[in-house]
N, C-alpha and C. Protein backbone atom coordinates (compact mmCIF):
# COMPACT_ATOMS: atom_id res chain seq x y z
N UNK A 1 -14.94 -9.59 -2.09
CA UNK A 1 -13.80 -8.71 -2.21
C UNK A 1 -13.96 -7.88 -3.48
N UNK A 2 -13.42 -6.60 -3.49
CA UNK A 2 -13.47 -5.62 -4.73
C UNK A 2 -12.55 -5.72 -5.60
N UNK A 3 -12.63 -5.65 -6.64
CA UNK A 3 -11.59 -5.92 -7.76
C UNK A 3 -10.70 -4.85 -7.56
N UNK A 4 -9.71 -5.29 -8.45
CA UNK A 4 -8.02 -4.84 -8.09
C UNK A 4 -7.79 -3.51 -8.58
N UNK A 5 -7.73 -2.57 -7.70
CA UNK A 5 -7.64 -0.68 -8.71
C UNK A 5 -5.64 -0.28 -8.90
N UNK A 6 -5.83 0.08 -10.01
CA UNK A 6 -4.57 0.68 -9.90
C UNK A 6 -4.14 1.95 -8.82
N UNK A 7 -2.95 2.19 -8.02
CA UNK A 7 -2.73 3.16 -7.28
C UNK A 7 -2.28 4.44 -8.13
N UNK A 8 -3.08 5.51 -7.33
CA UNK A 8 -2.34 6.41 -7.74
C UNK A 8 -1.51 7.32 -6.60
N UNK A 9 -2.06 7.10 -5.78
CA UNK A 9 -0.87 7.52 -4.38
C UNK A 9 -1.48 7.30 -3.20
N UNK A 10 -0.33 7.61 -2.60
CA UNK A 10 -0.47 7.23 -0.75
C UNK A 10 0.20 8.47 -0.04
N UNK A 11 -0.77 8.98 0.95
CA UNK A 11 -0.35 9.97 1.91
C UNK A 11 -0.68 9.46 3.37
N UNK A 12 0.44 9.75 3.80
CA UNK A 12 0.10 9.84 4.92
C UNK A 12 0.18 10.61 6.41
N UNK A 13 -0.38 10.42 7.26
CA UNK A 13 -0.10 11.99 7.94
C UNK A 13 0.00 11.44 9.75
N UNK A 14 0.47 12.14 10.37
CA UNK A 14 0.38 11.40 11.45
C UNK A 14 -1.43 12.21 12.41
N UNK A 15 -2.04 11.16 13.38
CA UNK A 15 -2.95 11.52 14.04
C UNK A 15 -2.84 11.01 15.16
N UNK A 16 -2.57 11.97 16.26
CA UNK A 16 -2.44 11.36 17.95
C UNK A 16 -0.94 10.24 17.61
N UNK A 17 -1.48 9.24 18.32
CA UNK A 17 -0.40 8.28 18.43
C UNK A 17 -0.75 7.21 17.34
N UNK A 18 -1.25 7.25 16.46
CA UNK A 18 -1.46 6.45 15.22
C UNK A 18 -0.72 7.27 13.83
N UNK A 19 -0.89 6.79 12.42
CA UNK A 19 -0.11 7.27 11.21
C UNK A 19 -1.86 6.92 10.65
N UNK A 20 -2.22 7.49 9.98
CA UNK A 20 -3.32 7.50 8.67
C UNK A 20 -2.74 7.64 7.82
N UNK A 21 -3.12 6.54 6.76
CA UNK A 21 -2.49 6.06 5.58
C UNK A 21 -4.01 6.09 5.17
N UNK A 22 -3.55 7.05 3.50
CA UNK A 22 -4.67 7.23 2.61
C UNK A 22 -4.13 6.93 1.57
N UNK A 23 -5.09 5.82 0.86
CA UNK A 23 -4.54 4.98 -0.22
C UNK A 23 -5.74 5.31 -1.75
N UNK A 24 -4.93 6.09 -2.18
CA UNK A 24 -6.28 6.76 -3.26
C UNK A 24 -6.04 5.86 -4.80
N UNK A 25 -7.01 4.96 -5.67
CA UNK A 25 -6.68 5.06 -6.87
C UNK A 25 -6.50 5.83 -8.01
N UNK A 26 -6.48 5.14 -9.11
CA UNK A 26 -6.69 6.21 -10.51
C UNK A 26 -8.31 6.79 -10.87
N UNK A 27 -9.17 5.73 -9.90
CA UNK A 27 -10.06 6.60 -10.35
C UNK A 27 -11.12 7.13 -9.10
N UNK A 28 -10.03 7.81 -8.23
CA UNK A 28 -10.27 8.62 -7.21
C UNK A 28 -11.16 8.21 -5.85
N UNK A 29 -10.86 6.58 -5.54
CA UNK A 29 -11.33 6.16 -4.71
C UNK A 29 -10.57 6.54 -3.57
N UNK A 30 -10.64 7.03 -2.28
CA UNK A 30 -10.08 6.64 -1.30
C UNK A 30 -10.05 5.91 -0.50
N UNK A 31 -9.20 5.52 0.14
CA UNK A 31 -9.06 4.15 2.06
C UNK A 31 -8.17 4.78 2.60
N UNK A 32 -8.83 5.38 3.78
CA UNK A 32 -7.88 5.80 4.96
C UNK A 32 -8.11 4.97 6.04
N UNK A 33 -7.17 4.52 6.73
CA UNK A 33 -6.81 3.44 7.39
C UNK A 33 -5.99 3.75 8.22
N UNK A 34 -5.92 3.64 9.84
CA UNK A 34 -5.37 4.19 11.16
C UNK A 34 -4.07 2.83 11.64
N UNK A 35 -2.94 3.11 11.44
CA UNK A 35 -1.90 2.50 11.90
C UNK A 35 -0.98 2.73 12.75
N UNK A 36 -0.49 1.59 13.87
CA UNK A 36 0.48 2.05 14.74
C UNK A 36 1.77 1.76 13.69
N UNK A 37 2.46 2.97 14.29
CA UNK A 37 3.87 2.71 14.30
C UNK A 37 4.68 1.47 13.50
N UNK A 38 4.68 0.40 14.69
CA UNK A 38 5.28 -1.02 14.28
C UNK A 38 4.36 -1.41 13.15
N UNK A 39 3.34 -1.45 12.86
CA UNK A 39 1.82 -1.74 11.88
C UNK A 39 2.50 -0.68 10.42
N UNK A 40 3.73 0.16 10.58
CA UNK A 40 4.11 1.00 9.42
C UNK A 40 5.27 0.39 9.20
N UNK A 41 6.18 0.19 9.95
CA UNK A 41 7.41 -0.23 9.90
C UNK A 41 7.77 -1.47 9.59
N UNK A 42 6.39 -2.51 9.75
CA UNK A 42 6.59 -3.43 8.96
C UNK A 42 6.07 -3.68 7.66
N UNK A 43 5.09 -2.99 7.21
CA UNK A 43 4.85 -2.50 5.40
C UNK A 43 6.32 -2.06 4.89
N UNK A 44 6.96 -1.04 5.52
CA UNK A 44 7.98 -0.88 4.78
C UNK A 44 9.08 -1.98 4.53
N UNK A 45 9.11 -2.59 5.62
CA UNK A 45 9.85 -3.97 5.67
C UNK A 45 9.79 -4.59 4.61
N UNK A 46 8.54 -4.73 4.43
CA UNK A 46 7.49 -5.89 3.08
C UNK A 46 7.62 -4.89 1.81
N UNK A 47 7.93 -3.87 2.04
CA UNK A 47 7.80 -2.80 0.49
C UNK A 47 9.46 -3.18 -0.04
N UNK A 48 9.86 -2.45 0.89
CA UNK A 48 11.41 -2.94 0.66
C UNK A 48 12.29 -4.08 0.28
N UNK A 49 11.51 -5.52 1.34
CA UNK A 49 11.85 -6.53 0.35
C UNK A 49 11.43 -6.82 -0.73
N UNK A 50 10.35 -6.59 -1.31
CA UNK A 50 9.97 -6.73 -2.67
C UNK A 50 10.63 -5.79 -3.68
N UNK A 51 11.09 -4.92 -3.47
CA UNK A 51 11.95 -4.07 -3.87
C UNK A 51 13.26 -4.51 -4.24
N UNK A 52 13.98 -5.05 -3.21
CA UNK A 52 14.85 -5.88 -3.29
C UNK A 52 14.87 -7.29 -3.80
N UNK A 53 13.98 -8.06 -4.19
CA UNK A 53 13.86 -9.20 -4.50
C UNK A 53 14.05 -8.95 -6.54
N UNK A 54 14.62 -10.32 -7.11
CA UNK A 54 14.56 -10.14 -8.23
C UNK A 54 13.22 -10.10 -8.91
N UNK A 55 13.17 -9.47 -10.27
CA UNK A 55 11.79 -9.31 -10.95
C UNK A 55 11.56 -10.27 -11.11
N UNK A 56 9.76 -10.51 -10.69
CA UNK A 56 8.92 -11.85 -11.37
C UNK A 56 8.61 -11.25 -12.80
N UNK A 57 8.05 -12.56 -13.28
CA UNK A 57 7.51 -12.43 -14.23
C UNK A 57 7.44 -11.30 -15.48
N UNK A 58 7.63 -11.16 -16.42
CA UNK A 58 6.79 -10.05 -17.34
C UNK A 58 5.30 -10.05 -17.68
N UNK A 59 4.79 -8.84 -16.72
CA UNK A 59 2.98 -8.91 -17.13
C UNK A 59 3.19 -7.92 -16.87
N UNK A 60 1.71 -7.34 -17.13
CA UNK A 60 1.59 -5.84 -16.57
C UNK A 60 0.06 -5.72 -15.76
N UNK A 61 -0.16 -6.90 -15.30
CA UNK A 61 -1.21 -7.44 -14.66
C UNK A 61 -0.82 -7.49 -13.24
N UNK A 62 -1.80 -6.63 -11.96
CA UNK A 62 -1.26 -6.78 -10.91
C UNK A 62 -1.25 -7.94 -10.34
N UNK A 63 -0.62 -8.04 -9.01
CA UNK A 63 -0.69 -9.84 -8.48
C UNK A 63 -1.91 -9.91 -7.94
N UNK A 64 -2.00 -11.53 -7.79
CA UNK A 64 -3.43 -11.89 -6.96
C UNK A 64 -3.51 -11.05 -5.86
N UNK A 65 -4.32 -10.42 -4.86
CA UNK A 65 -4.84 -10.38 -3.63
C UNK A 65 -4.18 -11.10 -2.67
N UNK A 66 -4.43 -10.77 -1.62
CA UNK A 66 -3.84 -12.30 -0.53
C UNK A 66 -4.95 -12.65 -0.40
């Protein structure tokens, strides 16, 4: 596995009946990656609850990987 890059954004665009999600770091790597629909709607699910959940920790170290 590749070590952990900081984000610097996400675009995404729709193609046919899929969403492409392009996930670029700070130091200009890209991953574009072909998702259905439900395959988006549940990231946001998972973005949102973490969003909603109280703050862990103080670091400024990202989390493990899964």
């Amino acid at each position: 596995m590749s070590a952990i890059k900081i984000l610097a954004r996400v675009l995404a665009m729709r193609v046919g009946p899929h969403i492409e999600l392009a996930v670029e770091s700070e130091t200009g790597e890209v991953l574009k990656v072909l998702a259905t629909e439900d395959q988006v709607d549940r990231l946001i699910d998972e973005l949102e609850d973490l969003l909603n959940s109280p703050a862990g920790p103080d670091n400024d170290e990202p989390p493990e990987a899964a």
